[in-house]
Structures are given as C-alpha cells and as structure tokens.
C-alpha atoms as a PDB file:
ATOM      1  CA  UNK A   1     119.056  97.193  57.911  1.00  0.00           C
ATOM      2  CA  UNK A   2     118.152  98.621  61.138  1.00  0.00           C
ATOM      3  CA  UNK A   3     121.425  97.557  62.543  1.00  0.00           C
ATOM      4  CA  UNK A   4     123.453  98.599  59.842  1.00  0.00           C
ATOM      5  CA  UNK A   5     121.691 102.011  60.288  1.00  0.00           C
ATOM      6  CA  UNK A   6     122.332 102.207  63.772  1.00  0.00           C
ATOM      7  CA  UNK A   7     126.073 101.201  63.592  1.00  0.00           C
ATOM      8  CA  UNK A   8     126.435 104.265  60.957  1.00  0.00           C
ATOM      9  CA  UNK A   9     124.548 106.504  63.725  1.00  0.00           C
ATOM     10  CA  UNK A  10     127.500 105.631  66.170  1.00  0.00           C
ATOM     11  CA  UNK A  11     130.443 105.341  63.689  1.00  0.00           C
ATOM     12  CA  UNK A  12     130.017 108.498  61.733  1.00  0.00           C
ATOM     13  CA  UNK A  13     130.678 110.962  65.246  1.00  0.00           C
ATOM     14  CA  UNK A  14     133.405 108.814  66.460  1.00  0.00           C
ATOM     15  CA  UNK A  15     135.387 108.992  62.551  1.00  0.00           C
ATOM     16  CA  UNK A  16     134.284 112.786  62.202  1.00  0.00           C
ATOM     17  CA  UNK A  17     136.225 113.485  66.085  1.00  0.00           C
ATOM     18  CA  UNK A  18     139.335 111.783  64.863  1.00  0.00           C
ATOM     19  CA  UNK A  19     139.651 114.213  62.213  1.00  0.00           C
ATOM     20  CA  UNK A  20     141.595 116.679  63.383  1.00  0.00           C
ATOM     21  CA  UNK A  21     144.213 114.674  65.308  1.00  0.00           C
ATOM     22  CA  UNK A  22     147.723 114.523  63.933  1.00  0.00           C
ATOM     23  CA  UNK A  23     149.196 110.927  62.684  1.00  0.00           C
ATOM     24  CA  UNK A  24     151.719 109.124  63.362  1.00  0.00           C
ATOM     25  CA  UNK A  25     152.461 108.318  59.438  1.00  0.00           C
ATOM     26  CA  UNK A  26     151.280 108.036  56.196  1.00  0.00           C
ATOM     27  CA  UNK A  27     149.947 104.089  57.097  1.00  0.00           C
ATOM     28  CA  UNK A  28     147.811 105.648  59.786  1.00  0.00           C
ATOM     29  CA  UNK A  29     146.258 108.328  57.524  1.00  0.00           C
ATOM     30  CA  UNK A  30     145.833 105.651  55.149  1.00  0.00           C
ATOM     31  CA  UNK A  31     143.791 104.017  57.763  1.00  0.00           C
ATOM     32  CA  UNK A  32     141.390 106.820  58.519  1.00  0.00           C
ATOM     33  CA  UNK A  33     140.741 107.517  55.166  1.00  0.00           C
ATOM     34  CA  UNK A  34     140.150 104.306  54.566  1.00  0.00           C
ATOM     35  CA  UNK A  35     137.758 103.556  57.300  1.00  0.00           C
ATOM     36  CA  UNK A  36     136.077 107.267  56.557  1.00  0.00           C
ATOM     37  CA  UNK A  37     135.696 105.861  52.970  1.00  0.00           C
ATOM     38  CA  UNK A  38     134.004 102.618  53.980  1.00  0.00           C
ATOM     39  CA  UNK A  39     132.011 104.810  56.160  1.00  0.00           C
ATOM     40  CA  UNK A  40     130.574 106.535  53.028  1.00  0.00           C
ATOM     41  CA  UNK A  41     129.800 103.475  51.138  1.00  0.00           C
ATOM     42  CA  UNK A  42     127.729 101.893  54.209  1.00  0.00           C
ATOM     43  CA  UNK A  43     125.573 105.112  54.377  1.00  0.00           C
ATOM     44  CA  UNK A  44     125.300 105.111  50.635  1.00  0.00           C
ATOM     45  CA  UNK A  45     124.150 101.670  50.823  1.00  0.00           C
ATOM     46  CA  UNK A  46     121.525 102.068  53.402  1.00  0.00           C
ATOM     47  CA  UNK A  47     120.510 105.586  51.846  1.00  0.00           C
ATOM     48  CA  UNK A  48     119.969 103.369  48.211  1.00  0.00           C
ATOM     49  CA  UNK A  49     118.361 100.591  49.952  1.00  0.00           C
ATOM     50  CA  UNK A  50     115.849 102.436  52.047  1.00  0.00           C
ATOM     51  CA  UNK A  51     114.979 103.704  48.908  1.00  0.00           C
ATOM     52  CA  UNK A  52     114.244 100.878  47.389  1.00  0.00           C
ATOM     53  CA  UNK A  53     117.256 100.785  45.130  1.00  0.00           C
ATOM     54  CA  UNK A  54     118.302  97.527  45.718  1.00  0.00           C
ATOM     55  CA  UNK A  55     120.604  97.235  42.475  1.00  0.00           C
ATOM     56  CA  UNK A  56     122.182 100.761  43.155  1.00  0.00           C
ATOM     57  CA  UNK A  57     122.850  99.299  46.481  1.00  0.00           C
ATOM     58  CA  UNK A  58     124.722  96.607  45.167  1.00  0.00           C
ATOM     59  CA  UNK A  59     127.357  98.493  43.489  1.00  0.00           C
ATOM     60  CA  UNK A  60     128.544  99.976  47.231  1.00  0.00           C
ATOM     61  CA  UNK A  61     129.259  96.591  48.607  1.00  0.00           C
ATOM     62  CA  UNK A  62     132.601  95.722  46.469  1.00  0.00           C
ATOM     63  CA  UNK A  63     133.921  98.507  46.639  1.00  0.00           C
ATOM     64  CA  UNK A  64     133.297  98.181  50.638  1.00  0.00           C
ATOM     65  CA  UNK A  65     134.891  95.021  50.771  1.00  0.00           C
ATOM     66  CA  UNK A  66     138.340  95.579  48.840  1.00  0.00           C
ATOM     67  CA  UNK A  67     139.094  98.678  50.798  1.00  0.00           C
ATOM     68  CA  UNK A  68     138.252  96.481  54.275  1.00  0.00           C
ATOM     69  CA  UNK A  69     140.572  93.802  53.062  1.00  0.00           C
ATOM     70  CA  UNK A  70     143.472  96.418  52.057  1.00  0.00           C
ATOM     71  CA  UNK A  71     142.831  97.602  55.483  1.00  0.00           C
ATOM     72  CA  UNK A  72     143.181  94.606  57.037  1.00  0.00           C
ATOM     73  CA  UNK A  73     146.072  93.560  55.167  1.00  0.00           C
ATOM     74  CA  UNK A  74     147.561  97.178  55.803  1.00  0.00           C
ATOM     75  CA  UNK A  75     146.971  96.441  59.552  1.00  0.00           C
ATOM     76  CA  UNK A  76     148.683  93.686  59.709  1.00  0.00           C
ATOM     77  CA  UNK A  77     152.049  94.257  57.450  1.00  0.00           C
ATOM     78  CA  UNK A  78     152.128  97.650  56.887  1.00  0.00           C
ATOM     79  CA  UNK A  79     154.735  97.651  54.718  1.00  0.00           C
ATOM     80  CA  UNK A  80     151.878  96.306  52.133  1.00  0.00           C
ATOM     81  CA  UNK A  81     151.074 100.103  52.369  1.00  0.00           C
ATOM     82  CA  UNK A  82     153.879 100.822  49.847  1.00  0.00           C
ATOM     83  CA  UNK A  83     152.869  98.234  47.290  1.00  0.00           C
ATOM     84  CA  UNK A  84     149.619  98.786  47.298  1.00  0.00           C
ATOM     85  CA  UNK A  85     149.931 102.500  46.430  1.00  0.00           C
ATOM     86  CA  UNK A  86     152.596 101.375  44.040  1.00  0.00           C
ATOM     87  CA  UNK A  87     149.859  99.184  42.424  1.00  0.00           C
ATOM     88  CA  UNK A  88     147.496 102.248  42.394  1.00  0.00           C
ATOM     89  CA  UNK A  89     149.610 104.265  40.642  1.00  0.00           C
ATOM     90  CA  UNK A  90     150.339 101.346  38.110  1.00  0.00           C
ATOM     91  CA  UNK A  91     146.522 101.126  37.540  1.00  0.00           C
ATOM     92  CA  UNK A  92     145.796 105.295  37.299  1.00  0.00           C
ATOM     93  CA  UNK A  93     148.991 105.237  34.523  1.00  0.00           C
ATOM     94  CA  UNK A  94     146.913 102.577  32.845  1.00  0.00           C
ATOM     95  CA  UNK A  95     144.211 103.821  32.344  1.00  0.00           C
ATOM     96  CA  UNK A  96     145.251 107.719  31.947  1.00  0.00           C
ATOM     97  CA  UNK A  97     147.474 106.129  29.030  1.00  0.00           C
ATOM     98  CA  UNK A  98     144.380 104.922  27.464  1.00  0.00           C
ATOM     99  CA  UNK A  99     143.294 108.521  26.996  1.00  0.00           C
ATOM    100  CA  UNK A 100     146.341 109.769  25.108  1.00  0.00           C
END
C-alpha cells in the first residue's frame, strides 16, 4: 500500500500537466483519459482501503484492469480504437433500450 500510495503521489502531477496539451488524435485523447481514469480508480482504491474498506476496494480493481488492457491493446493496434468505441456504443444502446 505504501507503494501504491507513493506511485499515485508522483503520477497524479505528471497526468494533471499533460492536460492542457493539444493531441495528435482522437487515439491519443483516448489514451489520457484512459490513463487519467485508471488514475482515479488507484486513488479510490487506496482511499477505500486505508479505510478499512477492503470489499469497497475490491470493486476498483476490474474496472482498473479492463481499461489497462484496452489501453494496451489500443497502444499497440490502434485501429482497435474504432471497434472498441463501436462496441461501447453497442453496449450503451443495450442497455438504454432496456429502459424504453
């Protein structure tokens, strides 16, 4: 825990300065946000687990781990990018349609 805490002390300034910087394309932005997002769930974790909430905890680290692998997988075809927005969209229509 202490070295997932101090990671998020160093990570969190060096995501927050690349910010403001203009992209080179939607596949980059995809990146950041992705990174920012997984950013989020770490601190959430350790926030959860320092307070004893180890099942709350938990519930971060999937979430964690799918966006990693789509960023991996983004990195290293990023024409995957397309698809797997096209599959996100497939998944919000399915479950907005449930609400009609």
């Amino acid at each position: 825990m202490v070295l997932l805490s101090d990671l998020l002390a160093e990570l969190e300034p060096a995501i927050n300065s690349l910010g403001a910087r203009v992209t080179k394309g939607v596949e980059e932005m995809y990146c950041f946000n992705a990174a920012r997002y997984i950013n989020k769930a770490v601190d959430g974790f350790v926030v959860l687990r320092e307070n004893h909430c180890v099942d709350s905890a938990k519930l971060l680290v999937r979430p964690a781990l799918e966006t990693m692998l789509r960023l991996k997988a983004v990195q290293a075809q990023p024409a995957l990018f397309y698809r797997i927005l096209f599959t996100d969209a497939l998944e919000d229509d399915q479950w907005l349609s449930a609400l009609e």
